[in-house]
Protein backbone atom coordinates (compact mmCIF):
# COMPACT_ATOMS: atom_id res chain seq x y z
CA UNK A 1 -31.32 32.93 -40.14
CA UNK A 2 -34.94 34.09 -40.86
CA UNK A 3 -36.27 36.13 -44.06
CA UNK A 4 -39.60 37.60 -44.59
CA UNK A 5 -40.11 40.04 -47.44
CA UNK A 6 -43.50 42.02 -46.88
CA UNK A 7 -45.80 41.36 -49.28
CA UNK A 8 -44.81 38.29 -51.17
CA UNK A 9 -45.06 34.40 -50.51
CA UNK A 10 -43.15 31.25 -51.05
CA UNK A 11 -43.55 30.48 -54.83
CA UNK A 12 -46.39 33.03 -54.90
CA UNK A 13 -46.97 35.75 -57.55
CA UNK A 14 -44.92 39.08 -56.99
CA UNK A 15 -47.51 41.93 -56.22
CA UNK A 16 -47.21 44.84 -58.97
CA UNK A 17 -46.35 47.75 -56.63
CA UNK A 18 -42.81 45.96 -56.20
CA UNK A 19 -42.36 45.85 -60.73
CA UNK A 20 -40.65 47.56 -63.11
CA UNK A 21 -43.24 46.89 -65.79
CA UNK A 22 -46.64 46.01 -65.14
CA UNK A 23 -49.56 44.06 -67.72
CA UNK A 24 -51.28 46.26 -70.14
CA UNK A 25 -53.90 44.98 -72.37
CA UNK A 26 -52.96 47.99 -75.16
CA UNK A 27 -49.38 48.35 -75.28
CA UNK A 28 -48.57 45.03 -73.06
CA UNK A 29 -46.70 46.85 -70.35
CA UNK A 30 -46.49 50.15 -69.02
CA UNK A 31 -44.34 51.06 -65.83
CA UNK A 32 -45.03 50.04 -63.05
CA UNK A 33 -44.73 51.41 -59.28
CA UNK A 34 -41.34 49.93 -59.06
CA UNK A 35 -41.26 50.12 -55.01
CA UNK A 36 -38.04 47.97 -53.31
CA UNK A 37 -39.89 45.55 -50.85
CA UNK A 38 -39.31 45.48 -47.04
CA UNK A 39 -36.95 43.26 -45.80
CA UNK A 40 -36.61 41.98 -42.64
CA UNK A 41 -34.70 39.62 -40.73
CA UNK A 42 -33.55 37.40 -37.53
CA UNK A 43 -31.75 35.10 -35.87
CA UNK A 44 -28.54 36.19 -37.21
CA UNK A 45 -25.76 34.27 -36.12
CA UNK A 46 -22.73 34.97 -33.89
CA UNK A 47 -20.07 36.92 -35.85
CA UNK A 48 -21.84 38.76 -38.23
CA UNK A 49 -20.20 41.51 -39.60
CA UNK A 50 -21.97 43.11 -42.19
CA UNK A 51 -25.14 41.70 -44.57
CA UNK A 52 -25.98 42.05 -48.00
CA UNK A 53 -29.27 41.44 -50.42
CA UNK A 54 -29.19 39.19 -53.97
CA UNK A 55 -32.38 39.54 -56.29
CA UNK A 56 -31.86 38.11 -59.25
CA UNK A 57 -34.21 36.01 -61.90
CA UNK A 58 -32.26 33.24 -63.47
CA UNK A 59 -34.91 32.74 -66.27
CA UNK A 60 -34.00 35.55 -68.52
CA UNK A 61 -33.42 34.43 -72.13
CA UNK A 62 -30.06 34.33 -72.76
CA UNK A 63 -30.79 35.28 -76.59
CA UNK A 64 -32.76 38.64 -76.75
CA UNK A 65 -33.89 38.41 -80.33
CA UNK A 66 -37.60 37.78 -80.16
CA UNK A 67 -37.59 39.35 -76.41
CA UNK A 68 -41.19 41.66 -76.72
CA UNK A 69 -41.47 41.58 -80.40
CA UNK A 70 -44.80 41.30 -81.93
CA UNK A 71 -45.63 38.12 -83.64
CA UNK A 72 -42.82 36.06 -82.10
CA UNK A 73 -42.66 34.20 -78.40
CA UNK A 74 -39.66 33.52 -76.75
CA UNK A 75 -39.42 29.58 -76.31
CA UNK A 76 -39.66 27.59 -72.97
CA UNK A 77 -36.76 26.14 -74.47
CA UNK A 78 -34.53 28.49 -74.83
CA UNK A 79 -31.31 28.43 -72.25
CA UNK A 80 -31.90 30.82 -69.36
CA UNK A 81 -28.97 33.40 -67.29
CA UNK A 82 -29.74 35.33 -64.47
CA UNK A 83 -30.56 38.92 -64.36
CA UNK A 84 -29.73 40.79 -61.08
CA UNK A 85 -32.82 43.44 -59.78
CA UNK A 86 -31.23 44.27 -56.74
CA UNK A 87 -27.71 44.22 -55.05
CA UNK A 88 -27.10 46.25 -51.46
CA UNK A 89 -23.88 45.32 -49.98
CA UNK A 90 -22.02 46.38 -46.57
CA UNK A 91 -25.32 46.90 -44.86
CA UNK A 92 -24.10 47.12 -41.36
CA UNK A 93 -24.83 44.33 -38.63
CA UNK A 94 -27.14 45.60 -36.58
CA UNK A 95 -29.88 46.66 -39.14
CA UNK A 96 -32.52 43.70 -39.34
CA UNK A 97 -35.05 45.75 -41.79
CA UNK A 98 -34.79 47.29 -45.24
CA UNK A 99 -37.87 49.48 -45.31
CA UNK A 100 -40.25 49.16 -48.32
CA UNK A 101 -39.41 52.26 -50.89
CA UNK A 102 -36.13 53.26 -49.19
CA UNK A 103 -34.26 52.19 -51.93
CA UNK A 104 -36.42 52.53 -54.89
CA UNK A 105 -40.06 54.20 -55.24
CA UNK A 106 -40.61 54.62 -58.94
CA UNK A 107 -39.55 54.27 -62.42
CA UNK A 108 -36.19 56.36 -62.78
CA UNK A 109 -35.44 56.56 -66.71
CA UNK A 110 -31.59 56.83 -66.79
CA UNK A 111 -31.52 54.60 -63.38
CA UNK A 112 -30.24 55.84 -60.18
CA UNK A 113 -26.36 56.02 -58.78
CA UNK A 114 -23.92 53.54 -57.70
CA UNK A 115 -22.30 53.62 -54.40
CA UNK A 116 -24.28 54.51 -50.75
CA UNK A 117 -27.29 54.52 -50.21
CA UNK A 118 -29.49 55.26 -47.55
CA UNK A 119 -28.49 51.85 -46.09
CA UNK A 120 -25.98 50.01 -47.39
CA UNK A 121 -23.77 50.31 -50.83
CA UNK A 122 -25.91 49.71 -53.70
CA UNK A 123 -24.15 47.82 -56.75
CA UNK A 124 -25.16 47.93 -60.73
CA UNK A 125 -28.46 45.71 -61.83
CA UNK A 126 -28.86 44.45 -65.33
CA UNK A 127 -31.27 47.36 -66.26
CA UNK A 128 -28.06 49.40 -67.52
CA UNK A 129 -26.93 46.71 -70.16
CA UNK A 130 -30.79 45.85 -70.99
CA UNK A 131 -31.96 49.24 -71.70
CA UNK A 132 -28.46 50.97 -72.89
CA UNK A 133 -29.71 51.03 -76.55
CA UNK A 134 -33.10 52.55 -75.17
CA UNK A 135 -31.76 56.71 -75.29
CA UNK A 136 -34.95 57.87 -73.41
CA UNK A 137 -33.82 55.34 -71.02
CA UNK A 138 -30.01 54.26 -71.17
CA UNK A 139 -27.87 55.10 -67.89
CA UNK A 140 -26.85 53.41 -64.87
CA UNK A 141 -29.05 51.43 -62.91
CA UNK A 142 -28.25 50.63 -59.28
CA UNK A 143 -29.79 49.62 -56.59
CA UNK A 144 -33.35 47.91 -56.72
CA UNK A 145 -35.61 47.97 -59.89
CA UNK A 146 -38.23 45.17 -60.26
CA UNK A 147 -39.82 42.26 -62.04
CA UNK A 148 -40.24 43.08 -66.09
CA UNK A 149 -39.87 39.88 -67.81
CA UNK A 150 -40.52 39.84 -71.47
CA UNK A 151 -44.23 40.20 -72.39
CA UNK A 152 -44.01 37.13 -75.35
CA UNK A 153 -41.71 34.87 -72.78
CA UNK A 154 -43.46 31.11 -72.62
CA UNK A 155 -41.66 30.89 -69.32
CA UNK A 156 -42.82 31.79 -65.82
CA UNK A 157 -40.10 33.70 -64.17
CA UNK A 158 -38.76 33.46 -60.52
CA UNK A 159 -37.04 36.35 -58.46
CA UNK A 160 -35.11 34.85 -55.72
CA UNK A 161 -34.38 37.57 -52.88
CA UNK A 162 -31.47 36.45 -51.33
CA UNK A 163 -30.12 37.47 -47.70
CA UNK A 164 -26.71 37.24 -46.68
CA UNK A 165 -24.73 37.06 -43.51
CA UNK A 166 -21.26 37.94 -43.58
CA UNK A 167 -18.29 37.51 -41.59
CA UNK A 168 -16.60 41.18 -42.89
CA UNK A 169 -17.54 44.60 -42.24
CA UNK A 170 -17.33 45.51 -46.10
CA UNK A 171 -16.69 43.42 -49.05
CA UNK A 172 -14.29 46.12 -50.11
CA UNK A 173 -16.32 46.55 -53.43
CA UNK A 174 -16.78 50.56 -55.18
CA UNK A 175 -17.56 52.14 -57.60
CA UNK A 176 -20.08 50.18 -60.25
CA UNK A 177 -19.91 46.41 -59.38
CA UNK A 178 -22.31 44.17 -60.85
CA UNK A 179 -23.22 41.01 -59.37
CA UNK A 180 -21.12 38.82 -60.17
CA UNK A 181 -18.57 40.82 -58.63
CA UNK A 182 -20.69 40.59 -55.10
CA UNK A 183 -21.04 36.73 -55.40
CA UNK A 184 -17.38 36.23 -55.97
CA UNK A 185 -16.18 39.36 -53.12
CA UNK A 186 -18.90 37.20 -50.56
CA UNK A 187 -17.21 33.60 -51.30
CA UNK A 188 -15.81 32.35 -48.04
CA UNK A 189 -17.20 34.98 -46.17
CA UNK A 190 -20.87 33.69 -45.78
CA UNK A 191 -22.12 32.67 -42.27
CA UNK A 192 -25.34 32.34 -42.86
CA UNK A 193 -28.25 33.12 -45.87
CA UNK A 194 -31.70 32.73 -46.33
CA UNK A 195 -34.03 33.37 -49.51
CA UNK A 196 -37.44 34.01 -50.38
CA UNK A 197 -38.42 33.27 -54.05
CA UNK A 198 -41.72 34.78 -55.54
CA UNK A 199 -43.00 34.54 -59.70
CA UNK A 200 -43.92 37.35 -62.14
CA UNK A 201 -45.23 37.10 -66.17
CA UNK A 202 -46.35 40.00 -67.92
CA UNK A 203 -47.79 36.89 -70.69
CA UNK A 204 -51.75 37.27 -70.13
CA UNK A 205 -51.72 33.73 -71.67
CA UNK A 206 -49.52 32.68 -68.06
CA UNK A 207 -51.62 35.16 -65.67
């Protein structure tokens, strides 16, 4: 199975109309356009019942302490976990393209819905536990929100935009399912995947 997400290249910086949060020299990031990329695919293989889209960055500190606090940097060295940005489930079998902006186009304080979408059943990103002690901005976050990796982080970050090929109509998820939820409801059920991986920093010392 083939992948090609619009706009961004193997191991190549992530353009800032897909972010959350984009560089600024005054405040060190403001929002940014926040637009889902498109999506296409091919060569799907016999048996395909349903797809479903992973983006997540596995580089996100796994101790928030010194996360975008003046005077501090978050070490190279600290142990990483992954942060989901995006998870769209039962997206049916014969759809090959997600179109850029269908599922996100903008900065939505207090995050948008769980459940369907306009393709496809969105599940719960880690923007609602990352920004639930923000109350201009706490809610639930579904769907696709981009890159915003801490401004003081020594490390580069990667967003890996996975596509998967399943042998099931749905994965019988509902409600607000996370992803780790979709990773374990798509175990033995994968025929096929295929990923693209691109970078983002909002460190002007990395840029």
């Amino acid at each position: 199975m083939k992948i090609e997400v619009s706009g961004i290249t193997e191991g190549q910086p992530i353009p800032e109309k897909f972010a959350f949060g984009v560089f600024n020299a005054d405040d060190h990031m403001s929002f940014g356009p926040n637009r889902n990329p498109e999506v296409a695919w091919d060569e799907v293989p016999e048996g395909t019942r349903s797809f479903a889209i992973v983006m997540f960055d596995p580089d996100v500190p796994s101790v928030a302490d010194d996360v975008n606090q003046e005077g501090k940097v978050v070490s190279r060295d600290l142990p990483r976990v992954d942060f989901f940005h995006w998870l769209l489930v039962d997206i049916p079998a014969d759809v090959r393209r997600i179109p850029e902006g269908e599922d996100s186009n903008g900065v939505m304080p207090k995050g948008k819905p769980a459940g369907a979408g306009a393709i496809g059943l969105r599940g719960v990103n880690n923007y609602t536990q990352f920004l639930a002690g923000n109350p201009d901005m706490a809610g639930i976050y579904a769907g696709y929100d981009g890159p915003c990796p801490p401004w003081n982080d020594e490390l580069l970050h990667h967003y890996h935009i996975e596509l998967y090929a399943l042998d099931v109509a749905s994965l019988g998820l509902s409600g607000e399912f996370d992803g780790v939820a979709v990773r374990e409801a798509m175990k033995g059920h994968i025929l096929a995947s295929a990923r693209v991986t691109g970078t983002y920093t909002l460190n002007p010392d990395l840029r």
